[in-house]
N, C-alpha and C. Protein backbone atom coordinates (compact mmCIF):
# COMPACT_ATOMS: atom_id res chain seq x y z
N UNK A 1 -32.94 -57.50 7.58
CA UNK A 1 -32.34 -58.80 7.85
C UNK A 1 -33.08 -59.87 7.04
N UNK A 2 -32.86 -60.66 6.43
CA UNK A 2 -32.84 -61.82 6.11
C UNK A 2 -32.53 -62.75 6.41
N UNK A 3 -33.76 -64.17 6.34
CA UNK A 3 -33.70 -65.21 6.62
C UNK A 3 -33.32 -66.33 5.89
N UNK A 4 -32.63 -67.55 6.02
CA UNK A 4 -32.55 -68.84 4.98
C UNK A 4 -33.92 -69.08 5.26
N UNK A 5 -34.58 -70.13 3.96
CA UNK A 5 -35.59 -70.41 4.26
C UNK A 5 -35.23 -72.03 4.42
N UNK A 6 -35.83 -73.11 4.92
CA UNK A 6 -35.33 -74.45 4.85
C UNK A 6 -35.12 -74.94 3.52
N UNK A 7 -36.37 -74.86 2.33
CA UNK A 7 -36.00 -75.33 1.27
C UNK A 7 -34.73 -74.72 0.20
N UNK A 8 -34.20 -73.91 0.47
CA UNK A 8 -32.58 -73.12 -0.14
C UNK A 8 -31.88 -74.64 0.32
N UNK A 9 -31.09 -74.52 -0.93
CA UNK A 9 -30.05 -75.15 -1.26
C UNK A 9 -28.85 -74.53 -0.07
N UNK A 10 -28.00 -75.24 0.63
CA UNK A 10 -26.77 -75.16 1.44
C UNK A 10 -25.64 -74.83 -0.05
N UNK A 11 -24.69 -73.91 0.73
CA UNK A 11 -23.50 -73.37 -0.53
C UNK A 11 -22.46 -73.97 0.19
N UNK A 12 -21.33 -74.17 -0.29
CA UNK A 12 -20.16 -73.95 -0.23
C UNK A 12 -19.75 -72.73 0.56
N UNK A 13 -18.75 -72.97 1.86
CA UNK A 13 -18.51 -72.48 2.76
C UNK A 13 -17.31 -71.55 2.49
N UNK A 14 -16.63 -72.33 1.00
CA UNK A 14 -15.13 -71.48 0.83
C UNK A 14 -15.47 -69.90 0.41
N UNK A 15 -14.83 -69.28 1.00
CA UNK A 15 -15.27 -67.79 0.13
C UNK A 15 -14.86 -67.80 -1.42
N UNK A 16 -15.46 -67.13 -1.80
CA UNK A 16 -15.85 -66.78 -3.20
C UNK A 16 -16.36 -67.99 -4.12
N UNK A 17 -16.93 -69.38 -3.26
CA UNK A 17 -17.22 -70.42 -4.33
C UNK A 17 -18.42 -70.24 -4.70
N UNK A 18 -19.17 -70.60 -3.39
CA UNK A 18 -20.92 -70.97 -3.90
C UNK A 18 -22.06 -71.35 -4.24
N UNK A 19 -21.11 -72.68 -5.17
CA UNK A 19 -21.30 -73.32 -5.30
C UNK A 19 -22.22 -74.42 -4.49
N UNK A 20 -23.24 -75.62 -5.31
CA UNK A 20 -24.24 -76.19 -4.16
C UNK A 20 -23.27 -77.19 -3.31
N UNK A 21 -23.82 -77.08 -2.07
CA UNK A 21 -22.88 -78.03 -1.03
C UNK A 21 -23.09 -79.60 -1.31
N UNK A 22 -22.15 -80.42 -0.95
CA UNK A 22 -21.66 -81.86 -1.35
C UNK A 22 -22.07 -82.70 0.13
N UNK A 23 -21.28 -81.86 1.16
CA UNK A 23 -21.05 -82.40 2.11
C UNK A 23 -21.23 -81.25 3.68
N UNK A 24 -21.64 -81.91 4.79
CA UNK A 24 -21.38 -80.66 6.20
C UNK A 24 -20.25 -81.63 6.94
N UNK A 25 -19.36 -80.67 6.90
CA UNK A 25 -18.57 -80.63 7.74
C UNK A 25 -18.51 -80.31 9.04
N UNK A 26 -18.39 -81.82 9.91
CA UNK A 26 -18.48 -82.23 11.17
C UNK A 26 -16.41 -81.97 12.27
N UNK A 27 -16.67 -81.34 13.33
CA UNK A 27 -15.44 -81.15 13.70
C UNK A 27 -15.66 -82.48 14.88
N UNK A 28 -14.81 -83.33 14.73
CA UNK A 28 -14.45 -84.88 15.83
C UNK A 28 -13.72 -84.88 16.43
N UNK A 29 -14.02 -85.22 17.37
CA UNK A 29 -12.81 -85.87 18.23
C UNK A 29 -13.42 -86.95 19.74
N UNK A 30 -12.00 -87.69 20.00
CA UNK A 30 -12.32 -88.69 21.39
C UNK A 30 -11.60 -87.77 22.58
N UNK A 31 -12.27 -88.03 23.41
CA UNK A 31 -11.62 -87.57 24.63
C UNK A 31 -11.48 -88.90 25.63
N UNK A 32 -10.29 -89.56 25.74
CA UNK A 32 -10.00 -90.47 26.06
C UNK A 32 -10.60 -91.13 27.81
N UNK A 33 -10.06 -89.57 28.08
CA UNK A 33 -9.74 -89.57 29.93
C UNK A 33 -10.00 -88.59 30.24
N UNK A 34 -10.71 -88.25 31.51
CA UNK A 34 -10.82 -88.98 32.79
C UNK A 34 -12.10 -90.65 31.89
N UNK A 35 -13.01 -89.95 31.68
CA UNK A 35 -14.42 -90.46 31.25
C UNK A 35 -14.22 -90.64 29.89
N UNK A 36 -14.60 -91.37 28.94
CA UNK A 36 -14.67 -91.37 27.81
C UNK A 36 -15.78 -90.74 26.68
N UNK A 37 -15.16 -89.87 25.92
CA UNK A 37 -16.24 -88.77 25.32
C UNK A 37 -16.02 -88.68 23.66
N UNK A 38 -17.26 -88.30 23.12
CA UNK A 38 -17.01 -87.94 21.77
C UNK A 38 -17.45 -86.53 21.73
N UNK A 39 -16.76 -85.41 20.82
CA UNK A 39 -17.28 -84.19 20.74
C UNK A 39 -17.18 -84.22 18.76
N UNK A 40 -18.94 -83.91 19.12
CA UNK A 40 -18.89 -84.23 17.37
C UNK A 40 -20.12 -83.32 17.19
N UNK A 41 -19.64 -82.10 16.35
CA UNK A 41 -20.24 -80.85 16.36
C UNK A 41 -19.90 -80.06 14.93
N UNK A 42 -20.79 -79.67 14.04
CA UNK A 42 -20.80 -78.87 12.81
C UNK A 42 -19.39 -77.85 13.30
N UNK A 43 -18.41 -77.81 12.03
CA UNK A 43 -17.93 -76.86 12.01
C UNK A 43 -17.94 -75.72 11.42
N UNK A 44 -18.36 -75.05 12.65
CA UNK A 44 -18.56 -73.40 12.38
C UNK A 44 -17.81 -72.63 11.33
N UNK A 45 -16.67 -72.88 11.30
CA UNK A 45 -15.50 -71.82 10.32
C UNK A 45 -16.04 -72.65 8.76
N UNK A 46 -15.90 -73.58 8.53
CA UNK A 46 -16.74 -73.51 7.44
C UNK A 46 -17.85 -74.76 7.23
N UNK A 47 -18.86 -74.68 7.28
CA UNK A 47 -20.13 -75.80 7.76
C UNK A 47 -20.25 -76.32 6.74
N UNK A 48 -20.15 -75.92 5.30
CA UNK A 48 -20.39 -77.10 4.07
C UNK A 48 -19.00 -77.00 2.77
N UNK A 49 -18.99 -77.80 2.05
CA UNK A 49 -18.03 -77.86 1.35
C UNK A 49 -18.56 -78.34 0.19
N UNK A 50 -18.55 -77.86 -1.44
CA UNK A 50 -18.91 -78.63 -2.65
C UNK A 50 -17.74 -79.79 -3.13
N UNK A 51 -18.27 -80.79 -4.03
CA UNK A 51 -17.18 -81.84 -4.07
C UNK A 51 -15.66 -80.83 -4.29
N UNK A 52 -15.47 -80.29 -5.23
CA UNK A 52 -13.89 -80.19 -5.59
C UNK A 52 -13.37 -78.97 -4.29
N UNK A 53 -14.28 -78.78 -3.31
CA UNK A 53 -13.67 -78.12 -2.10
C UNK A 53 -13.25 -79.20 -1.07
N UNK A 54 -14.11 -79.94 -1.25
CA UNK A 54 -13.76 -81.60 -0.21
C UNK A 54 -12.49 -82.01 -0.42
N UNK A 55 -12.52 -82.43 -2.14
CA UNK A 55 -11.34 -83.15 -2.08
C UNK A 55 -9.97 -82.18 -1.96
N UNK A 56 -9.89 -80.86 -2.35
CA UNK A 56 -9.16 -80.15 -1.93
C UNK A 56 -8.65 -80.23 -0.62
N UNK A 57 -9.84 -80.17 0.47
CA UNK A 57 -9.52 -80.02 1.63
C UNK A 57 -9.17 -81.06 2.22
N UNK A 58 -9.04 -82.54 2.12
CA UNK A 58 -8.50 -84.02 2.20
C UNK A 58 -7.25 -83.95 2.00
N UNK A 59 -6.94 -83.06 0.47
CA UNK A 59 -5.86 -83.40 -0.28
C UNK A 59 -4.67 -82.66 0.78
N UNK A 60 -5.31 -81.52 1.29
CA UNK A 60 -4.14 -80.60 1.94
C UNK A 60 -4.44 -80.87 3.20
N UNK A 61 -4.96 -81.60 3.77
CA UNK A 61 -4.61 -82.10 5.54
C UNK A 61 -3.06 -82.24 6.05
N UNK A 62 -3.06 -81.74 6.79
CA UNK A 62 -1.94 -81.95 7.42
C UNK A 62 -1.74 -82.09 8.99
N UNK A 63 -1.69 -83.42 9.18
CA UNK A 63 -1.40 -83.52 10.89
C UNK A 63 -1.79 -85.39 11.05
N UNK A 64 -1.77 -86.14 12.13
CA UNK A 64 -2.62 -87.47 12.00
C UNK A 64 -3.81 -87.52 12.59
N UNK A 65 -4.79 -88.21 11.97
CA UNK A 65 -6.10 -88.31 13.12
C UNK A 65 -6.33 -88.79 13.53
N UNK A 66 -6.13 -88.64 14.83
CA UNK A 66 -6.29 -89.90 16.08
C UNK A 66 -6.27 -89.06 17.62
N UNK A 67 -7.05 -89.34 18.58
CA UNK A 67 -7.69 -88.71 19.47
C UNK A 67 -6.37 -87.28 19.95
N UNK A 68 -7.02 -86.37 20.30
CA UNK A 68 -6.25 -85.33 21.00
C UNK A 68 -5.56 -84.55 20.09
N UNK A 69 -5.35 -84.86 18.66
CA UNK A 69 -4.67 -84.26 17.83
C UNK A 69 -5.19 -83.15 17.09
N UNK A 70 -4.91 -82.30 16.74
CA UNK A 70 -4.83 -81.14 15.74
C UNK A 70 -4.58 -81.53 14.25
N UNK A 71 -5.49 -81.34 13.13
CA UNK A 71 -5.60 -81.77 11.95
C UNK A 71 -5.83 -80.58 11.33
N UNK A 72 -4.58 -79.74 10.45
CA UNK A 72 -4.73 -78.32 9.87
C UNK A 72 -5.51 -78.84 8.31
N UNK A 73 -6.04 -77.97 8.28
CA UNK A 73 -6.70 -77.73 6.61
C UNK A 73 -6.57 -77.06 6.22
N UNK A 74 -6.73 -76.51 4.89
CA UNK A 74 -6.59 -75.38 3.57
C UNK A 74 -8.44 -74.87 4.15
N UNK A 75 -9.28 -75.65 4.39
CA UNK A 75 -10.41 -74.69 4.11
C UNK A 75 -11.44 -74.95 5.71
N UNK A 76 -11.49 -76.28 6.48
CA UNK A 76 -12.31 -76.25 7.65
C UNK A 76 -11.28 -76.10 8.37
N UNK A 77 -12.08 -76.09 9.61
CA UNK A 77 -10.94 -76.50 11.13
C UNK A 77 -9.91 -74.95 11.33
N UNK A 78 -10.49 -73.90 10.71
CA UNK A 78 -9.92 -72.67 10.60
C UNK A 78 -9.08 -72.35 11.92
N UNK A 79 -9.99 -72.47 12.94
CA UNK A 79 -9.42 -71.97 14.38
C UNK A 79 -8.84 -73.09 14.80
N UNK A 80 -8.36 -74.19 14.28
CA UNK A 80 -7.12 -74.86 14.68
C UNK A 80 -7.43 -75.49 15.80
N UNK A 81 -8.95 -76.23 15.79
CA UNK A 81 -9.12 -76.83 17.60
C UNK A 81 -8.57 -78.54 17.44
N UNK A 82 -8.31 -78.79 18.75
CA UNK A 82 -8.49 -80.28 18.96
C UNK A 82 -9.42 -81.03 17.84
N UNK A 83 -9.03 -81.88 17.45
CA UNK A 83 -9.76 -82.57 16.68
C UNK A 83 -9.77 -82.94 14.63
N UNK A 84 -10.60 -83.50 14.10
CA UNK A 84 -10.22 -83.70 12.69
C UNK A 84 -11.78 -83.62 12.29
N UNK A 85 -11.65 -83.21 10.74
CA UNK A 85 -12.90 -82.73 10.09
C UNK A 85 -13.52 -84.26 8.95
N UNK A 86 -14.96 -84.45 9.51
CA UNK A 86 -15.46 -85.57 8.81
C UNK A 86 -16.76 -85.01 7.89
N UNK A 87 -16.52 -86.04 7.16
CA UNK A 87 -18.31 -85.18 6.71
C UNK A 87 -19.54 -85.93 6.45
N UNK A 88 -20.25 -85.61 6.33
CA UNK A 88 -21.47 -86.03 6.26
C UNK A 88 -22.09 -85.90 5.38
N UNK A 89 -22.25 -86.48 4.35
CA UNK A 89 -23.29 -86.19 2.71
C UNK A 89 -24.39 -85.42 3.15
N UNK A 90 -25.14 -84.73 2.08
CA UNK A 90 -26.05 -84.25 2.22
C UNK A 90 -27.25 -84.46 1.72
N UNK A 91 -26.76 -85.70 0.38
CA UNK A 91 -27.86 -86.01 -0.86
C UNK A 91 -28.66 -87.33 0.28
């Protein structure tokens, strides 16, 4: 088994890229009611993205983002949960 070590470079999450990562991809959302909540948590299905996977994955969104909704992508948000994919630079 093998370990990451901290100083390794983060890749690109798309299969077969590899490329060095741009951005981590954060899965969001509000939960309006009962209580008011934010669930804002790395997404697992794919955790980083290099620039021309980003804008790919912007380019092919499909759904609106705004609380309670479902936001499909070409490359994060794989398992289709509640919520929309933000990211977070890494530089």
């Amino acid at each position: 088994m093998t370990t990451k070590k901290a100083s390794e470079p983060r890749r690109c999450a798309v299969p077969g890229c590899g490329a060095a990562a741009f951005v981590e991809v954060i899965l969001y959302d509000v939960y309006p009611y009962p209580d008011p909540d934010v669930f804002f948590e790395q997404d697992y299905t794919c955790p980083y993205l290099c620039g021309p996977h980003l804008l790919a994955n912007e380019r092919g969104a499909d759904g609106v983002r705004e609380p309670r909704t479902c936001v499909r992508y070409p490359y994060t948000n794989r398992n289709q949960a509640q919520g929309f994919s933000i990211y977070r630079p890494l530089a």
